[in-house]
C-alpha atoms as a PDB file:
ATOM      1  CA  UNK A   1     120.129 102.105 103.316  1.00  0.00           C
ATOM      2  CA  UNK A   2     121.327 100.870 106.635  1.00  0.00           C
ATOM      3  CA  UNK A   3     120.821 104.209 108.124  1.00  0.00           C
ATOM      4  CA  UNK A   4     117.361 104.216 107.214  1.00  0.00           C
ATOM      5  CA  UNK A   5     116.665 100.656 107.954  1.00  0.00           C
ATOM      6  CA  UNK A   6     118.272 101.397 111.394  1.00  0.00           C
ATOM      7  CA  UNK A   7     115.473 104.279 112.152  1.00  0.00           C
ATOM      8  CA  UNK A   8     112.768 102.013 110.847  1.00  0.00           C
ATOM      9  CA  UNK A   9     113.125  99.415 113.215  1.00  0.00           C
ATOM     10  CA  UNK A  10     115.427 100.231 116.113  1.00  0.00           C
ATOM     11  CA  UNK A  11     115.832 103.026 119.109  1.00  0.00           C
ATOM     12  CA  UNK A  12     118.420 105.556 117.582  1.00  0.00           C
ATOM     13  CA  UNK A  13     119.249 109.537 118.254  1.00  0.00           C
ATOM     14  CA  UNK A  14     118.016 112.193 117.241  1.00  0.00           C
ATOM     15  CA  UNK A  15     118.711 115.380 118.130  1.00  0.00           C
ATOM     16  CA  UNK A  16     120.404 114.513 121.123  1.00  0.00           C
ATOM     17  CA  UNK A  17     117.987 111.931 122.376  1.00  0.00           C
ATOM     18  CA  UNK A  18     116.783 108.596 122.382  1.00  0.00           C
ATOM     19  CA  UNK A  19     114.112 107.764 119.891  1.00  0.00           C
ATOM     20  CA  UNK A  20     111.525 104.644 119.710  1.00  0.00           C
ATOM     21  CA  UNK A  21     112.210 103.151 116.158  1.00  0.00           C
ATOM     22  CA  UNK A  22     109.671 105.182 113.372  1.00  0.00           C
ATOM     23  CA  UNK A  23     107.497 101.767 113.443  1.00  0.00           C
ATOM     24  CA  UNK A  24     107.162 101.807 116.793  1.00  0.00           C
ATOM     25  CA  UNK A  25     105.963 105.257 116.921  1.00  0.00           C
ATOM     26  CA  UNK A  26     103.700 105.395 114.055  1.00  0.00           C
ATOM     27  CA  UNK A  27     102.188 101.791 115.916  1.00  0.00           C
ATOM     28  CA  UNK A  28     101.615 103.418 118.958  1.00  0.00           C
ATOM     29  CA  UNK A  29      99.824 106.648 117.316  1.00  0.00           C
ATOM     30  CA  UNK A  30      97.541 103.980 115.463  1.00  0.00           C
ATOM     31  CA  UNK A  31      96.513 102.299 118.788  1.00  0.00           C
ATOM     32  CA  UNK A  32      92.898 102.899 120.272  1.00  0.00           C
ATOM     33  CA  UNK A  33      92.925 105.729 122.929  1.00  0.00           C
ATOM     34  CA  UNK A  34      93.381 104.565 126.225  1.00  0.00           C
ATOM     35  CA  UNK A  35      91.513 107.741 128.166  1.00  0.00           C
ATOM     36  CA  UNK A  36      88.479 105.951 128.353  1.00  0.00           C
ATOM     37  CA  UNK A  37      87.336 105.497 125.061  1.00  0.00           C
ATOM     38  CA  UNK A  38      83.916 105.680 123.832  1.00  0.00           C
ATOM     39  CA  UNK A  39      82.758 104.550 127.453  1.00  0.00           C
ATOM     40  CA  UNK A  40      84.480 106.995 129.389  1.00  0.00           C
ATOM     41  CA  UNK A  41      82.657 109.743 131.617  1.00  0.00           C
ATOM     42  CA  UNK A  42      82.087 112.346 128.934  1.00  0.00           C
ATOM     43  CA  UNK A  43      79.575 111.420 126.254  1.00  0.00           C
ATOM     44  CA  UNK A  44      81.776 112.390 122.904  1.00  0.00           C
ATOM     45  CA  UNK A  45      82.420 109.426 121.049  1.00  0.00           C
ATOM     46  CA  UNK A  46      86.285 108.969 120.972  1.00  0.00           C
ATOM     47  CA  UNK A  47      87.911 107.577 118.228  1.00  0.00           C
ATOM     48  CA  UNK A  48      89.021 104.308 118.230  1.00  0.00           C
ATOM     49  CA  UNK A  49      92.199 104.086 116.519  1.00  0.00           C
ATOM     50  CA  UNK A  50      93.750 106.784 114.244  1.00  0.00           C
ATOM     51  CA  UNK A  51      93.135 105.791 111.005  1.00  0.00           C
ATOM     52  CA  UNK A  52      95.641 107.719 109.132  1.00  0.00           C
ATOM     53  CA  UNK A  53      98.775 106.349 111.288  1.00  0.00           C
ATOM     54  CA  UNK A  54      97.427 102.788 110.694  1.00  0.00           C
ATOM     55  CA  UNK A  55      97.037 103.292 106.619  1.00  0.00           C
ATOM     56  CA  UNK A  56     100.452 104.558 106.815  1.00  0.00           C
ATOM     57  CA  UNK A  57     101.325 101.324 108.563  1.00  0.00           C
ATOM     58  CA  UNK A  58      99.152  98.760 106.438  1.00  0.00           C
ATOM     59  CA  UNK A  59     100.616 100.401 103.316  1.00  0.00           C
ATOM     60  CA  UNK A  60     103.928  99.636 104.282  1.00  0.00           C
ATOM     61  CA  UNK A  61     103.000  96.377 105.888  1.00  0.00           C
ATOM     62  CA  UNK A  62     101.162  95.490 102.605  1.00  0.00           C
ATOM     63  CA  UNK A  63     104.390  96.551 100.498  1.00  0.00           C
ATOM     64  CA  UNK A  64     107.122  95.374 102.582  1.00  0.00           C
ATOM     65  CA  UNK A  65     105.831  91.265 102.555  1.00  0.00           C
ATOM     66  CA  UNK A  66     105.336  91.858  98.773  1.00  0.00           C
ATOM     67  CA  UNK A  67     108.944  92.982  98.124  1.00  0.00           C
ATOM     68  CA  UNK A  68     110.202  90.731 100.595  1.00  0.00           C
ATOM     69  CA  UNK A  69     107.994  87.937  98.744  1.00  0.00           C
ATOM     70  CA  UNK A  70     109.681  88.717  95.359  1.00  0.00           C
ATOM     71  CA  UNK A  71     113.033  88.890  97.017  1.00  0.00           C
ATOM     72  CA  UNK A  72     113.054  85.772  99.342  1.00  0.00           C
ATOM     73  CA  UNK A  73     110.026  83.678  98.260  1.00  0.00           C
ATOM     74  CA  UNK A  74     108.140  84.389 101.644  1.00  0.00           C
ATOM     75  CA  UNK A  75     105.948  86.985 103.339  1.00  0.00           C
ATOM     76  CA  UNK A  76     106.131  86.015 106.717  1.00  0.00           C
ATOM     77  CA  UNK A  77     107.385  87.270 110.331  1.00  0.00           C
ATOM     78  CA  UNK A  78     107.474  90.594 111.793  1.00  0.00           C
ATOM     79  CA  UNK A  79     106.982  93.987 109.699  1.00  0.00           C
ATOM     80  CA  UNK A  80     110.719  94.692 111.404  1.00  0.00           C
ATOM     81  CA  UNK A  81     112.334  91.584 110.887  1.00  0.00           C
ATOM     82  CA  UNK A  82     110.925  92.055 106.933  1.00  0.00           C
ATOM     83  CA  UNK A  83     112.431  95.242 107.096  1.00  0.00           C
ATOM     84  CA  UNK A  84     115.609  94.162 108.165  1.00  0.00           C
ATOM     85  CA  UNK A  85     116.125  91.590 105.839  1.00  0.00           C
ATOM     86  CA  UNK A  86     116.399  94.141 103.123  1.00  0.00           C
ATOM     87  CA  UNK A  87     119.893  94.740 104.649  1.00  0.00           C
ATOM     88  CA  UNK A  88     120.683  91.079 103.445  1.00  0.00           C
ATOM     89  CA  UNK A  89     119.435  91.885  99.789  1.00  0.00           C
ATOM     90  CA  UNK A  90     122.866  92.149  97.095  1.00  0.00           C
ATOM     91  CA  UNK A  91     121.162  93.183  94.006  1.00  0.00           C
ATOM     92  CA  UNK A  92     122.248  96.433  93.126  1.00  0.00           C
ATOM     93  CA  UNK A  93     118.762  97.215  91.512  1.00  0.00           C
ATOM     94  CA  UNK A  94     117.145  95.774  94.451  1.00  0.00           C
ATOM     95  CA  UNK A  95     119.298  97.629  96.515  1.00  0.00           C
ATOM     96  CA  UNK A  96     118.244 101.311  94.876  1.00  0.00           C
ATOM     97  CA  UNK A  97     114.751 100.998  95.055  1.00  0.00           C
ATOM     98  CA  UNK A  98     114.980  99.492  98.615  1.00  0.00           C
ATOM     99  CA  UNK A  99     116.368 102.828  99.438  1.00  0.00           C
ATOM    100  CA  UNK A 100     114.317 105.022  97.923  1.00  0.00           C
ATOM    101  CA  UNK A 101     111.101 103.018  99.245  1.00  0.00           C
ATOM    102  CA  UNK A 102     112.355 103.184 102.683  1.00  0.00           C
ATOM    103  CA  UNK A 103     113.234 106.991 102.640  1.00  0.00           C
ATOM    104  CA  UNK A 104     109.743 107.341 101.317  1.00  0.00           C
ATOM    105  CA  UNK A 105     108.470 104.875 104.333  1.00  0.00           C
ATOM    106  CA  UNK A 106     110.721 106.674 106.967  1.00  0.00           C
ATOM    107  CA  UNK A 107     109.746 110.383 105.289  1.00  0.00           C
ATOM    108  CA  UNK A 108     106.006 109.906 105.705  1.00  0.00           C
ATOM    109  CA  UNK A 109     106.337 108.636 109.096  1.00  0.00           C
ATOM    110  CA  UNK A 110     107.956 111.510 110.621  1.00  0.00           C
ATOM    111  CA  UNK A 111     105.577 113.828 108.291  1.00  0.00           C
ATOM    112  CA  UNK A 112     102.444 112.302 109.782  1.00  0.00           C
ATOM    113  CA  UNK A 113     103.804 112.380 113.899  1.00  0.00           C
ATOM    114  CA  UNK A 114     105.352 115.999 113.269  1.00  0.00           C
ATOM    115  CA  UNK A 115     103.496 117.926 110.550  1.00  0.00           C
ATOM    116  CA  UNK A 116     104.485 121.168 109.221  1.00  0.00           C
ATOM    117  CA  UNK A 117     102.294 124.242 109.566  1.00  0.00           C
ATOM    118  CA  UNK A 118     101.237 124.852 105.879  1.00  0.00           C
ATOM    119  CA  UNK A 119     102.035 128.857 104.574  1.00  0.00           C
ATOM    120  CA  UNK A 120      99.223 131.246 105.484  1.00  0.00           C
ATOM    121  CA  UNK A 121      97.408 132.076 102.597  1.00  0.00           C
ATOM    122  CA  UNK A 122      96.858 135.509 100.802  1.00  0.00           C
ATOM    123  CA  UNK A 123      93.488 135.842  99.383  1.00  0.00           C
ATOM    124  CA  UNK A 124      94.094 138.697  96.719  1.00  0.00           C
ATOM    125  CA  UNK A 125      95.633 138.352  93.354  1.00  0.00           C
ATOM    126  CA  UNK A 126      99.412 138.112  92.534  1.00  0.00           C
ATOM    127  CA  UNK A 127     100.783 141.396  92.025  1.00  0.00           C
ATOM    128  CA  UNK A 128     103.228 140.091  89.421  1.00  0.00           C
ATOM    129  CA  UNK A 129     101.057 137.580  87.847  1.00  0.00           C
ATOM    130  CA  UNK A 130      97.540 138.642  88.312  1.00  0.00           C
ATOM    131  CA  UNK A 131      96.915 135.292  89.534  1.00  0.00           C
ATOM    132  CA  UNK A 132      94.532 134.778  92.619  1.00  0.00           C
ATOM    133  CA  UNK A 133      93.039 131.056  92.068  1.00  0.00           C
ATOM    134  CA  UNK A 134      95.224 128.148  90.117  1.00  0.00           C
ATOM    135  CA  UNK A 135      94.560 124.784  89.681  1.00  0.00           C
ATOM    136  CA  UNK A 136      91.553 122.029  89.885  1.00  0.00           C
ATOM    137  CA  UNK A 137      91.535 122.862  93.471  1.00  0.00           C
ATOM    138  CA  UNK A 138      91.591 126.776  92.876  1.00  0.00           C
ATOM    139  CA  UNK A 139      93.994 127.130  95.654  1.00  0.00           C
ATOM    140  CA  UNK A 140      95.277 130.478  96.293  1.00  0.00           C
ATOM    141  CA  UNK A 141      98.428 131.232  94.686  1.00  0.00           C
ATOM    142  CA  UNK A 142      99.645 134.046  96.529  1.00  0.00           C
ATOM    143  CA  UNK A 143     101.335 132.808 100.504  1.00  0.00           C
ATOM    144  CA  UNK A 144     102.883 133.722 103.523  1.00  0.00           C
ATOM    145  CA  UNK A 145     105.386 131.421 105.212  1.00  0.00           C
ATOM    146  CA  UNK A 146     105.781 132.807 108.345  1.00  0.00           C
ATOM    147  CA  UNK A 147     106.167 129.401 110.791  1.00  0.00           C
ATOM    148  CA  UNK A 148     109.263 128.041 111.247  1.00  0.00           C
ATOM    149  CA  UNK A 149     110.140 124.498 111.634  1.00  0.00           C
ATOM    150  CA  UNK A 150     109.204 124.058 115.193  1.00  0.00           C
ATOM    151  CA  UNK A 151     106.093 125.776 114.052  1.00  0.00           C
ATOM    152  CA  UNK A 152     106.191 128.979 116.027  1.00  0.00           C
ATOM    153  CA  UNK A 153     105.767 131.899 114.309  1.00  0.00           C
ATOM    154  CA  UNK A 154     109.100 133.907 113.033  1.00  0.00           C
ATOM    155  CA  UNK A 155     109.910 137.410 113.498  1.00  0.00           C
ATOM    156  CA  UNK A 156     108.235 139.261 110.590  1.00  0.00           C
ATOM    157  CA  UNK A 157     111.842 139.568 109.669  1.00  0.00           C
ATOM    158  CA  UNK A 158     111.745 136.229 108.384  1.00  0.00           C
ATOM    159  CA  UNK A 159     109.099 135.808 106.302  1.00  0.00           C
ATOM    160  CA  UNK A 160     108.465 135.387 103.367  1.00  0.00           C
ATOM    161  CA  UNK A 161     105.771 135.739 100.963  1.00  0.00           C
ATOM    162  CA  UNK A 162     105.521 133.887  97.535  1.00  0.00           C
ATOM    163  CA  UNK A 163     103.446 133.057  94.567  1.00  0.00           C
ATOM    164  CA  UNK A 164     103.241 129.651  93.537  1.00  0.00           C
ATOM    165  CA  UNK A 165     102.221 130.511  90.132  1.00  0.00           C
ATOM    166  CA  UNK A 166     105.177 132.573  89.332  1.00  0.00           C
ATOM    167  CA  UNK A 167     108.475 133.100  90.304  1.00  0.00           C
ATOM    168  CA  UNK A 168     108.212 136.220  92.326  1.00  0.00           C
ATOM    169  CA  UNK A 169     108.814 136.261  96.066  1.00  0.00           C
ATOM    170  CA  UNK A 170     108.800 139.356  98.781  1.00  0.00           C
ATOM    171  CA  UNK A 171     111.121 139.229 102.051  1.00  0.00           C
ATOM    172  CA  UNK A 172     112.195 141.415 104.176  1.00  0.00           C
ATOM    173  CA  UNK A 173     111.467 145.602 103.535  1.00  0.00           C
ATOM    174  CA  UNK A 174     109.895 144.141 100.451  1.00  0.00           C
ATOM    175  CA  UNK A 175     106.587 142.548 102.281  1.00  0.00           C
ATOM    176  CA  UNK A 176     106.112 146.484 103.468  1.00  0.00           C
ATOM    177  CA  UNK A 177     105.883 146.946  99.810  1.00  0.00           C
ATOM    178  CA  UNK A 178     103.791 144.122  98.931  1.00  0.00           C
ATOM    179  CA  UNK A 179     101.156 144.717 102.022  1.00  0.00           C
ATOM    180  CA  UNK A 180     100.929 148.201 100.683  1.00  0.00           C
ATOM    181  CA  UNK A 181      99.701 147.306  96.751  1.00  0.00           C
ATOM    182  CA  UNK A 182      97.509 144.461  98.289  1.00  0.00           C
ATOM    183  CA  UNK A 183      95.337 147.062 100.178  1.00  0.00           C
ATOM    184  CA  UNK A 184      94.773 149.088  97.559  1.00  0.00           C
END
């Protein structure tokens, strides 16, 4: 939990360099844009403030001071210093869910700043399954990964297609098989 607490609110590595704390970073993406803003020389409105970074951080302001309420009898001071306390707390119940909130905190943060290219989707029907739409959403079961995590593309080596209906999945040679039966 310390670890976590530690990359919350303070500068730590990672990968080698010096990072601002995850609060930090998710406050500054939140802030108003300081090119000009809506008065600036162009005449496209600019957006304020980004709202999704500051739900992210009202959510866990909002749920840090209510823990920290429950825990200490008070809501006040900084989101960090809140944050921090939780290093204090002895309850071993406490102390679980603590973790797992702040993984979840610390987890969202870093997925909203540095978001992952989503699989290319395949817009014909499993070969396997026969499936082509699933879901409420009818989202198409049959994708492509083919980013890496720096999100460049891989070598077609690398990828890898999959349904998400069922559990069959072509890589390598394979995807020269499946390309083959999808344009038929």
């Amino acid at each position: 939990m310390r670890d976590i607490i530690h990359q919350l609110t303070r500068t730590h590595y990672l990968n080698g360099r010096m990072q601002q704390s995850l609060l930090a970073q998710i406050e500054g993406a939140a802030q108003p844009d300081r090119a000009g803003g809506a008065s600036g020389p162009t005449s496209e409105l600019k957006v304020p403030v980004d709202v999704g970074a500051m739900s992210i951080l009202q959510d866990i302001d909002w749920n840090a001071r209510d823990y920290h309420y429950s825990l200490f009898g008070s809501d006040t001071g900084t989101l960090t210093g809140i944050i921090q306390a939780f290093e204090t707390v002895e309850r071993e119940d406490w102390q679980k869910f603590l973790e797992k909130k702040l993984g979840e905190w610390a987890n969202s943060i870093r997925s909203y700043l540095n978001p992952v290219k989503p699989p290319r989707k395949i817009n014909q029907p499993c070969p396997a399954c026969g499936t082509h739409l699933y879901g409420a959403e009818h989202e198409v079961a049959l994708v492509l990964y083919c980013w890496g995590e720096d999100e460049k593309m891989l070598p077609p080596g690398e990828w890898r297609a999959q349904c998400r209906v069922c559990p069959a999945v072509w890589e390598g040679e394979q995807l020269g098989w499946l390309s083959k039966v999808l344009s038929a």
